[in-house]
Each structure stands twice: as C-alpha cells, then as structure tokens.
C-alpha atoms as a PDB file:
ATOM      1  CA  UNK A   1     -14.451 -60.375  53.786  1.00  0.00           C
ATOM      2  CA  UNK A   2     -12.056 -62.346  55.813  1.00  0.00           C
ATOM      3  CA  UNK A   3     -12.150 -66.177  56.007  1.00  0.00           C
ATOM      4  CA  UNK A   4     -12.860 -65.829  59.409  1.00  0.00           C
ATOM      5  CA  UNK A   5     -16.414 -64.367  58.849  1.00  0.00           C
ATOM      6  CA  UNK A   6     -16.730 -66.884  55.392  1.00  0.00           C
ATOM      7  CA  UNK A   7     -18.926 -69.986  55.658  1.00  0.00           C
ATOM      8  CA  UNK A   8     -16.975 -73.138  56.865  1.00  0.00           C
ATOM      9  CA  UNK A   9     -17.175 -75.284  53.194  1.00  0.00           C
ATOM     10  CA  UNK A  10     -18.171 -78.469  51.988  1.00  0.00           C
ATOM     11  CA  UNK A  11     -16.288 -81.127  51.352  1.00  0.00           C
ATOM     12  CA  UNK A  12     -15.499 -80.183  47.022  1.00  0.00           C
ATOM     13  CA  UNK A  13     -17.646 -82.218  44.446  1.00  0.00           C
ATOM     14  CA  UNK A  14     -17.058 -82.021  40.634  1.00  0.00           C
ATOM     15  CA  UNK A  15     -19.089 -83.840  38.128  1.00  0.00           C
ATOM     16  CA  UNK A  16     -17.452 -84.650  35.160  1.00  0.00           C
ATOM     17  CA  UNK A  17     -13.624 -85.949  34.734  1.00  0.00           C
ATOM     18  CA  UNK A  18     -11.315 -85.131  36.860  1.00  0.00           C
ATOM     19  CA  UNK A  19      -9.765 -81.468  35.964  1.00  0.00           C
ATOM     20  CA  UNK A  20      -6.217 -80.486  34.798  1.00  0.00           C
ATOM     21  CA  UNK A  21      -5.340 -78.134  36.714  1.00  0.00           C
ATOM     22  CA  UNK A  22      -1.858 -75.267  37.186  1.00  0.00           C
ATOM     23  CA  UNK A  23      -0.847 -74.136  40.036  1.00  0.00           C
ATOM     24  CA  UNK A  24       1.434 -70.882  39.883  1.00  0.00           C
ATOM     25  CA  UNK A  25       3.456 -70.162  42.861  1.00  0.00           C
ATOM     26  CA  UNK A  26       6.186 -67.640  43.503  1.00  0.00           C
ATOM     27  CA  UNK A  27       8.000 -68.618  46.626  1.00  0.00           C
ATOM     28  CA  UNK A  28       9.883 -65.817  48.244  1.00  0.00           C
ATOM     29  CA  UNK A  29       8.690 -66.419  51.363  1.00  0.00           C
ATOM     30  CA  UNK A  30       8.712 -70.651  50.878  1.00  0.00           C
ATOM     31  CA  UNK A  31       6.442 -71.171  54.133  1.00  0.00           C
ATOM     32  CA  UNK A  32       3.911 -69.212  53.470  1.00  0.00           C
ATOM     33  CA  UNK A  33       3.669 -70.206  50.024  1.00  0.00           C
ATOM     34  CA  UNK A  34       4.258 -73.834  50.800  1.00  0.00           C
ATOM     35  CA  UNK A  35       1.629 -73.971  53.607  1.00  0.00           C
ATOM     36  CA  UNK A  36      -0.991 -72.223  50.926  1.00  0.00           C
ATOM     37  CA  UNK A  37      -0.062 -75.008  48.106  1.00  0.00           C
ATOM     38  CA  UNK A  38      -0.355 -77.549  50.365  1.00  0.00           C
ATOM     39  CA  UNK A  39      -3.955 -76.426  51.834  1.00  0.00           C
ATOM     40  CA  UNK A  40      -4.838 -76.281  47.764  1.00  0.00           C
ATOM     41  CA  UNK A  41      -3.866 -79.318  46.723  1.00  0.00           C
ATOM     42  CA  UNK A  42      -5.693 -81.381  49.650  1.00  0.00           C
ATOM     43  CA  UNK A  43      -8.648 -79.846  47.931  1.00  0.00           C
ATOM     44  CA  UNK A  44      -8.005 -80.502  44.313  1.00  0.00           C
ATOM     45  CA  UNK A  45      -7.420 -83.830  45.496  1.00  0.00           C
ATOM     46  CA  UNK A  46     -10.589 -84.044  46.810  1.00  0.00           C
ATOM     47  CA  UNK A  47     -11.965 -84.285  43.237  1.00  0.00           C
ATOM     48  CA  UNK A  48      -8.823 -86.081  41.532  1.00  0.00           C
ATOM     49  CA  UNK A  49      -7.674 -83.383  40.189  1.00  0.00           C
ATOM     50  CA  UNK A  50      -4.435 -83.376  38.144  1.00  0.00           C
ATOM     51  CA  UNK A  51      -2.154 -80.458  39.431  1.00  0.00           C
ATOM     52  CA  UNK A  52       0.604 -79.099  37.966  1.00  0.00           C
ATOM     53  CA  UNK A  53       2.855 -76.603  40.084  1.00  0.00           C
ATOM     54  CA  UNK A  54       5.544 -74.167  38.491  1.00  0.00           C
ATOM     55  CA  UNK A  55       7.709 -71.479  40.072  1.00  0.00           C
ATOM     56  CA  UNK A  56       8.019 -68.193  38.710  1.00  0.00           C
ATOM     57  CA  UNK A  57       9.955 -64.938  39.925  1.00  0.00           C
ATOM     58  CA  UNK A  58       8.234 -62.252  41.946  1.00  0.00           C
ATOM     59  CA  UNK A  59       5.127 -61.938  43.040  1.00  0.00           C
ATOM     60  CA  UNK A  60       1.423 -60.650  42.559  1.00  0.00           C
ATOM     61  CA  UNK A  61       0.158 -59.731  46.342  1.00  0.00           C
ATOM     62  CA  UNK A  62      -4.171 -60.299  45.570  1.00  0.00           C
ATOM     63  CA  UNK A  63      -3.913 -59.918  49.559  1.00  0.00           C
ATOM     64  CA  UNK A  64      -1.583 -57.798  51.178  1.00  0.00           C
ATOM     65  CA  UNK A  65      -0.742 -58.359  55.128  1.00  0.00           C
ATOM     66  CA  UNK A  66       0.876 -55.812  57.401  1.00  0.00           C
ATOM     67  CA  UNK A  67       2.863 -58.255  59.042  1.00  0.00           C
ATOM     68  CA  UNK A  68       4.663 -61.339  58.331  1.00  0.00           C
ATOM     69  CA  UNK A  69       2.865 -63.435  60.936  1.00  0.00           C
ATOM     70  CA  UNK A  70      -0.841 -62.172  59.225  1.00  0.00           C
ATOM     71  CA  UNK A  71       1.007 -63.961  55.930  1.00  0.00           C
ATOM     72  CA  UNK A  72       1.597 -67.265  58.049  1.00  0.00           C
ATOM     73  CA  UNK A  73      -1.480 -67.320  59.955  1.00  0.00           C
ATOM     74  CA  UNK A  74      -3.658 -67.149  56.208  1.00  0.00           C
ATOM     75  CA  UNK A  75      -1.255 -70.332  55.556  1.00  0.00           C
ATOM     76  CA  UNK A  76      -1.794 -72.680  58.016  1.00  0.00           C
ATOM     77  CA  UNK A  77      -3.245 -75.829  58.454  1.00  0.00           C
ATOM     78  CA  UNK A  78      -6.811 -74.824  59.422  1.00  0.00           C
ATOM     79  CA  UNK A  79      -9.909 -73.338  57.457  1.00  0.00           C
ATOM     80  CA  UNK A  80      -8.402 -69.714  57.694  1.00  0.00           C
ATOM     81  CA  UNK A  81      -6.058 -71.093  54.764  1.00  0.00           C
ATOM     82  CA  UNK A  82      -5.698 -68.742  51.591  1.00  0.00           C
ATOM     83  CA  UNK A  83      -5.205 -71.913  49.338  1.00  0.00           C
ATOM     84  CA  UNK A  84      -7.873 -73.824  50.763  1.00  0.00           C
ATOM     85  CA  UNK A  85     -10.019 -70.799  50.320  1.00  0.00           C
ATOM     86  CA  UNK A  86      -8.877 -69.883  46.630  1.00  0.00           C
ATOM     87  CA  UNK A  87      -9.280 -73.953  45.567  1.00  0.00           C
ATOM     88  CA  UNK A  88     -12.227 -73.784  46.606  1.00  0.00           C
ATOM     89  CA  UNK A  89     -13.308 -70.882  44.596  1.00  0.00           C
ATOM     90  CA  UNK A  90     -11.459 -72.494  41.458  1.00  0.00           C
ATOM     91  CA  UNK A  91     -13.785 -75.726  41.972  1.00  0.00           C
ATOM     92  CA  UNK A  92     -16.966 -73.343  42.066  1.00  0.00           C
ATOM     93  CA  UNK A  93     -15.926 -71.703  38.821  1.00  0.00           C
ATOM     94  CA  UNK A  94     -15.520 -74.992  37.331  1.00  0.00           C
ATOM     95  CA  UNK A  95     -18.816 -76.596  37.855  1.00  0.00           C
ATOM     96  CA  UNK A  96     -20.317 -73.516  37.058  1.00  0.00           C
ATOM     97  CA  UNK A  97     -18.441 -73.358  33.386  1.00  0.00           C
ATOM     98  CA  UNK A  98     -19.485 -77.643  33.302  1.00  0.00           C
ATOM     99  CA  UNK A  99     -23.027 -76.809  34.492  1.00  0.00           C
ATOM    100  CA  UNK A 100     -23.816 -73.806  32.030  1.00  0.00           C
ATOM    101  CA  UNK A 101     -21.698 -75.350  28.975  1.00  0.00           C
ATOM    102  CA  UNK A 102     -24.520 -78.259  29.073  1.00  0.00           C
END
C-alpha cells in the first residue's frame, strides 16, 4: 500500500518511560536519507524518545523507487514521508510489546 492510500495518523502516544531508541541510516543519497531521519525523529520526539543515529556503509532498499525524484518525494516534509511512516510503525510495535508484557 502506498502512504498515499494509508490513514492520515495520530499524533504518537506511549505509556510508559520514554523509549531508547537506534536509528540506522546509510546515507548515499544524504537528502533523501536526511529528509526521512528528520520526519522520524519529529515523531519519536513526540513521545520523548531518546534516539540514537549511526551511519553505516551501503544500503538495504525495504522500498525500491524507479526514479530518484519517487526517493525524494517519500522524503519530504509532508505525511507521504517514509520515516514518519516507519516511526510510526516502531511506536505501534512498542505499545503493543508494553501492553501484552503486562
């Protein structure tokens, strides 16, 4: 599904302390990969969270693009934003590990 047909999000809520949290970023194309971070770490911050970023070499493509400008466009500042998207999704796990480890 593409973010474009996904459900616009709620503002994140976590209960619990605030999470410790990596991010892992390979930046060979530094804009796109900056503009994804960036869209994550708004979120995380949403809930405190304590983020960690390292650099490694290479890359794992989860989702490929045709085109450099498809790359850019999932990177922007809007809710069509791969990071946003994917924090999002990390939050959701975590509750769901906090609500079921009760």
């Amino acid at each position: 599904m593409s973010t474009k047909d996904s459900p616009e999000r709620e503002p994140a809520r976590l209960d619990g302390p605030a999470p410790r949290l990596l991010i892992i970023q390979a930046p060979y194309y530094a804009g796109v990969v900056g503009g994804m971070r960036t869209g994550a770490e708004r979120v995380l911050a949403e809930v405190e969270g304590k983020v960690t970023t390292v650099d490694v070499a290479g890359a794992f493509e989860l989702l490929t693009v045709d085109r450099l400008e498809q790359a850019e466009a999932r990177s922007r500042d809007d809710r069509m934003n791969k990071g946003v998207e994917a924090a999002h999704a990390l939050l959701g796990q975590i509750a769901l590990k906090r609500r079921w480890a009760a």
